[in-house]
N, C-alpha and C. Protein backbone atom coordinates (compact mmCIF):
# COMPACT_ATOMS: atom_id res chain seq x y z
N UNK A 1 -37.18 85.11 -18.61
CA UNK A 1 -36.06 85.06 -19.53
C UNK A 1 -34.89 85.91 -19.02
N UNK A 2 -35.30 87.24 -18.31
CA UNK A 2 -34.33 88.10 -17.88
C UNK A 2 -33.51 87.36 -16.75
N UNK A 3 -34.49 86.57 -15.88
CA UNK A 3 -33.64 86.01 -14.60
C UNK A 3 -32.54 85.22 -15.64
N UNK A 4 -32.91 84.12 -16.02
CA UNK A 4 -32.03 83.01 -16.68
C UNK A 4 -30.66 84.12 -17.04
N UNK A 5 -30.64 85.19 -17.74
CA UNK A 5 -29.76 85.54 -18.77
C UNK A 5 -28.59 86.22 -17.38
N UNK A 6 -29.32 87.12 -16.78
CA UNK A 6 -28.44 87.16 -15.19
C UNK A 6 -27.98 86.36 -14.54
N UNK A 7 -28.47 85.33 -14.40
CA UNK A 7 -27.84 84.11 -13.75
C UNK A 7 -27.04 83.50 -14.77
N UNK A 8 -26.95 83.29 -15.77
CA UNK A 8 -25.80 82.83 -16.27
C UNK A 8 -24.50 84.24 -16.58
N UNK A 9 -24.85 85.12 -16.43
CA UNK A 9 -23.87 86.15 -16.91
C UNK A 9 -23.51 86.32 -15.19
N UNK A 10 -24.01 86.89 -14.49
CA UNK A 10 -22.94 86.88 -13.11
C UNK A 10 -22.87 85.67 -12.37
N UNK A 11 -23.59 84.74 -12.42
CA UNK A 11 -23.00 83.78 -11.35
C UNK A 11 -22.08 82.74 -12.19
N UNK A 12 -22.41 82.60 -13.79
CA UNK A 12 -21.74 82.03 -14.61
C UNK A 12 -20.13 82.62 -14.74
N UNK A 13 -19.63 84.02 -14.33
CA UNK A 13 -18.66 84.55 -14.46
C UNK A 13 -18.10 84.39 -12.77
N UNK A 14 -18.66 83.86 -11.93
CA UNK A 14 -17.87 83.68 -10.80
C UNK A 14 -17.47 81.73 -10.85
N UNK A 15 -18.58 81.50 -11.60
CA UNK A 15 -18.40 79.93 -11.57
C UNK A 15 -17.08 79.58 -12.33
N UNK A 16 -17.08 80.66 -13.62
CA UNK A 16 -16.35 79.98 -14.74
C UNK A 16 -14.71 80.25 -13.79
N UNK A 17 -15.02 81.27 -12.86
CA UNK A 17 -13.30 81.81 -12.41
C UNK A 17 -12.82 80.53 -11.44
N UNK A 18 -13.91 80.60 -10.49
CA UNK A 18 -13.91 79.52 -9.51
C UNK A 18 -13.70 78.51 -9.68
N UNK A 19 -13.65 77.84 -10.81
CA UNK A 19 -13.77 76.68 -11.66
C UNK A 19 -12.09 76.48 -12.06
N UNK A 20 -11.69 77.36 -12.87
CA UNK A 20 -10.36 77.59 -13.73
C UNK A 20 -9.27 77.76 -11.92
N UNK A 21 -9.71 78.68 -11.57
CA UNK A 21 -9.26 78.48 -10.20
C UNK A 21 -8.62 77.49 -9.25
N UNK A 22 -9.47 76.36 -9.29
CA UNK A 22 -9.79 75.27 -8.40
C UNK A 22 -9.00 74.46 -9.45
N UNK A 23 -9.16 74.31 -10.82
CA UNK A 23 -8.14 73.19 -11.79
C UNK A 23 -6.52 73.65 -11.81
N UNK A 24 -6.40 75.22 -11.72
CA UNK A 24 -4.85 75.76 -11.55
C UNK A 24 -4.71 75.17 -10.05
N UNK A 25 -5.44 75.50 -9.40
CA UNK A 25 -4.61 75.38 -7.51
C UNK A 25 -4.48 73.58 -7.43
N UNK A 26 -5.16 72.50 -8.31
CA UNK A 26 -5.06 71.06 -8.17
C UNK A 26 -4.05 70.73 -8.97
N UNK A 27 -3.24 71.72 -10.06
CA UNK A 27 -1.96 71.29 -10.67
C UNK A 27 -0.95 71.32 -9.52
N UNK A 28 0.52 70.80 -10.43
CA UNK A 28 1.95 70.39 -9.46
C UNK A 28 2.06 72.07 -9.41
N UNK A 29 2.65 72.45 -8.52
CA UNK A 29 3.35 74.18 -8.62
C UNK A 29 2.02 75.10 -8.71
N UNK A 30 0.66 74.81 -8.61
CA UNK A 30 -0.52 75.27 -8.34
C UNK A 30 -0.65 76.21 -10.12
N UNK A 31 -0.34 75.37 -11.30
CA UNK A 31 -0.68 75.76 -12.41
C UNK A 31 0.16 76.61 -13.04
N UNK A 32 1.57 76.94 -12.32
CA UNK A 32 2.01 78.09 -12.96
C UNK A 32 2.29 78.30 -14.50
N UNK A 33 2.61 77.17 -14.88
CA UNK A 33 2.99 76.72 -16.57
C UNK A 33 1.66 76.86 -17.05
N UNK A 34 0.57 76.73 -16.49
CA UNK A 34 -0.79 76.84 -17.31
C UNK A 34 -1.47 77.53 -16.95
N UNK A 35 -1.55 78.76 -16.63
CA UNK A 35 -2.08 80.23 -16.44
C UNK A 35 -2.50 80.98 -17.60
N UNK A 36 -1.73 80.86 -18.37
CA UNK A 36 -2.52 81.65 -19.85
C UNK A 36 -2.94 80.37 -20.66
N UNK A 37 -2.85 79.73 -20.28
CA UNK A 37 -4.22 78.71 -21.22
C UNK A 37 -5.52 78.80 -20.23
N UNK A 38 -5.14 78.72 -18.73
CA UNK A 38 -6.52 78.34 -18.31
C UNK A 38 -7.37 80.15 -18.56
N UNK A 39 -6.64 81.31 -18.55
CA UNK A 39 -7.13 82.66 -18.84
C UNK A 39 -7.96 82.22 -20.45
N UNK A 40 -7.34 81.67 -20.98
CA UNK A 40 -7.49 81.57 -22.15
C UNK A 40 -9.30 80.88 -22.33
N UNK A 41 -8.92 79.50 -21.62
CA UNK A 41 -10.32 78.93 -21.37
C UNK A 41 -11.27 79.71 -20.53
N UNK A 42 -11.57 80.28 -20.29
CA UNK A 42 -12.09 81.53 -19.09
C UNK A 42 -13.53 81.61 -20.02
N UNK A 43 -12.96 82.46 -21.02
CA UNK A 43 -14.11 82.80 -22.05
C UNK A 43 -14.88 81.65 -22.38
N UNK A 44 -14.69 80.91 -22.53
CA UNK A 44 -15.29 80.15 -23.63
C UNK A 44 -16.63 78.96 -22.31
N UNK A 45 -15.58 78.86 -20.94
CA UNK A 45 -16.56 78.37 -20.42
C UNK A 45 -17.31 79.37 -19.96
N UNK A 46 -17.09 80.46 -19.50
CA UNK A 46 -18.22 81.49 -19.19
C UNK A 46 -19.01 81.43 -20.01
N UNK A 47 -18.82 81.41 -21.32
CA UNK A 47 -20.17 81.24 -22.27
C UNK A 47 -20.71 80.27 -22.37
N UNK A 48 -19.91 78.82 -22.19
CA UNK A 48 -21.23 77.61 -22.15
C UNK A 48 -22.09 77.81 -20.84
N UNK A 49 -21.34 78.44 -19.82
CA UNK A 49 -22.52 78.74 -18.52
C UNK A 49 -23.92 79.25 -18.99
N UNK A 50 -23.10 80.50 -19.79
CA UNK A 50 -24.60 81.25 -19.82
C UNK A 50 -25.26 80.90 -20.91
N UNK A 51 -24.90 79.92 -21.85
CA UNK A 51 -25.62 79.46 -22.76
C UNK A 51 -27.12 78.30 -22.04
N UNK A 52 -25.93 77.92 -20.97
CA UNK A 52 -26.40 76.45 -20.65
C UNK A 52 -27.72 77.07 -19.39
N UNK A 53 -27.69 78.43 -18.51
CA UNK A 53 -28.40 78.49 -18.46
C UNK A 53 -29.77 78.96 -18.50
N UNK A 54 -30.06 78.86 -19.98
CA UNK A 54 -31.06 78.74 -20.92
C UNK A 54 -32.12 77.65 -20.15
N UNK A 55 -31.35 76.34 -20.23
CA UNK A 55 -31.99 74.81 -20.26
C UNK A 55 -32.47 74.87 -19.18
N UNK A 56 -32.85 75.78 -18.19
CA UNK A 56 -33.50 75.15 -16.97
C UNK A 56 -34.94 75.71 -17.16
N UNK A 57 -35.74 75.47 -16.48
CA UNK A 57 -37.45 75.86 -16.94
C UNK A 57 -37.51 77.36 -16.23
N UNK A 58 -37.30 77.47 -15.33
CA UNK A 58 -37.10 79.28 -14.58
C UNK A 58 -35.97 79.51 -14.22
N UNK A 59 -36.19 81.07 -14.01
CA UNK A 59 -34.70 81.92 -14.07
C UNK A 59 -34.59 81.53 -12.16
N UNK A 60 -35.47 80.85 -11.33
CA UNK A 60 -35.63 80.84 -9.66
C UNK A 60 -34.49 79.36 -10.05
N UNK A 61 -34.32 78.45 -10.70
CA UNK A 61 -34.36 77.39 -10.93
C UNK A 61 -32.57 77.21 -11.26
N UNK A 62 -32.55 78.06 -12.21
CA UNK A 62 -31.02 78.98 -12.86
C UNK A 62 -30.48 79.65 -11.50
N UNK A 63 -30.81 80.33 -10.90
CA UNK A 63 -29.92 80.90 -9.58
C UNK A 63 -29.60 80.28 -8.55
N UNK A 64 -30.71 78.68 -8.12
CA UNK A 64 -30.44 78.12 -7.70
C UNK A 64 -29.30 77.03 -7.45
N UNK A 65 -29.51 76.60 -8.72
CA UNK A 65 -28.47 75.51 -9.50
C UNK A 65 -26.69 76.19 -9.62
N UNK A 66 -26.59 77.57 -10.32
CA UNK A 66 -25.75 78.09 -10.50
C UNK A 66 -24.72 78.48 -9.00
N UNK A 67 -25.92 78.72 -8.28
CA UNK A 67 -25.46 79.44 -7.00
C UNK A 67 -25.46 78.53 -5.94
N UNK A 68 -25.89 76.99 -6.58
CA UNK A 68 -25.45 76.40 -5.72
C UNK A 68 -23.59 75.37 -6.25
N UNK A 69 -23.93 75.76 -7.23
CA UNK A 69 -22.76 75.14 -7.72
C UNK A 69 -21.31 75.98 -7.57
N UNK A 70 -21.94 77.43 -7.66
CA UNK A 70 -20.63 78.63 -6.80
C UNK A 70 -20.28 78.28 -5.35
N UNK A 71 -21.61 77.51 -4.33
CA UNK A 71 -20.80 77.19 -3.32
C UNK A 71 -20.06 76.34 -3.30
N UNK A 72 -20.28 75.18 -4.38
CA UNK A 72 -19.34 73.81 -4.00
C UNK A 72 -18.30 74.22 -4.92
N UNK A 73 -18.11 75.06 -5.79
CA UNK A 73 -16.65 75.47 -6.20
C UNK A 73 -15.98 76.14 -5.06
N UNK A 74 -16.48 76.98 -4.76
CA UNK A 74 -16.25 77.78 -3.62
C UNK A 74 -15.24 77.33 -1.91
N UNK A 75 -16.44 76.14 -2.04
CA UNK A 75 -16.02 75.47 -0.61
C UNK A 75 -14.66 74.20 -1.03
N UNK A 76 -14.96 74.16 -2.33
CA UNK A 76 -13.87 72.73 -2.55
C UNK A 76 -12.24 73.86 -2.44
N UNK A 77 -12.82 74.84 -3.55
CA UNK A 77 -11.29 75.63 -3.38
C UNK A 77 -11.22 75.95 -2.25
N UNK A 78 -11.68 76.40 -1.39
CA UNK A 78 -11.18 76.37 0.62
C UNK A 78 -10.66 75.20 0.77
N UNK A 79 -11.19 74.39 0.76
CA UNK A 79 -10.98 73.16 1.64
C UNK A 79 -9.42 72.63 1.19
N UNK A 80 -9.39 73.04 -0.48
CA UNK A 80 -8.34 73.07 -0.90
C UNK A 80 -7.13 73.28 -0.61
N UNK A 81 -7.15 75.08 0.10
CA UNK A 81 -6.36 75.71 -0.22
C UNK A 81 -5.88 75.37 1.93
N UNK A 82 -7.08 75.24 2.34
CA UNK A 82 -6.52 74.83 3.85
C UNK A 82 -6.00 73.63 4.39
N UNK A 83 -6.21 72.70 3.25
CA UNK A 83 -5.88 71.48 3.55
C UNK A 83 -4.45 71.26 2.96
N UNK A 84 -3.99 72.09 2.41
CA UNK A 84 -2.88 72.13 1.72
C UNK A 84 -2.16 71.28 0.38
N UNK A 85 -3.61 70.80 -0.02
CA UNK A 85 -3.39 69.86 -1.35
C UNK A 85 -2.97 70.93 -2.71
């Protein structure tokens, strides 16, 4: 239970940034008009993260999933930010 609740509280708080991140840098002007809404949404998906990961059967299962989903946020915002979209 302890793994699950860690894995959604830190990898859920890099996902939720990485996430809000990657939707500001794919707006026109890279989000500037929507910066305090997406701050705004911050919270609320950090908490469906760590709500959500509850639903997996182990906390090995939760770090996996989470931490694999931090890389493909991760790597899309690179690819993003070098490709110059």
């Amino acid at each position: 239970m302890i793994a699950r609740c860690l894995a959604g509280t830190l990898l859920g708080f890099t996902l939720s940034a990485l996430l809000i991140a990657l939707v500001l840098h794919l707006l026109p002007n890279h989000g500037e008009a929507f910066l305090i809404p997406g701050l705004i949404l911050f919270f609320p998906l950090w908490t469906a993260i760590m709500a959500g990961a509850y639903l997996f059967r182990s906390g090995m299962r939760a770090w996996l999933v989470l931490g694999g989903a931090n890389a493909l946020a991760f790597l899309a915002l690179w690819a993003g930010r070098a490709l110059g979209v």
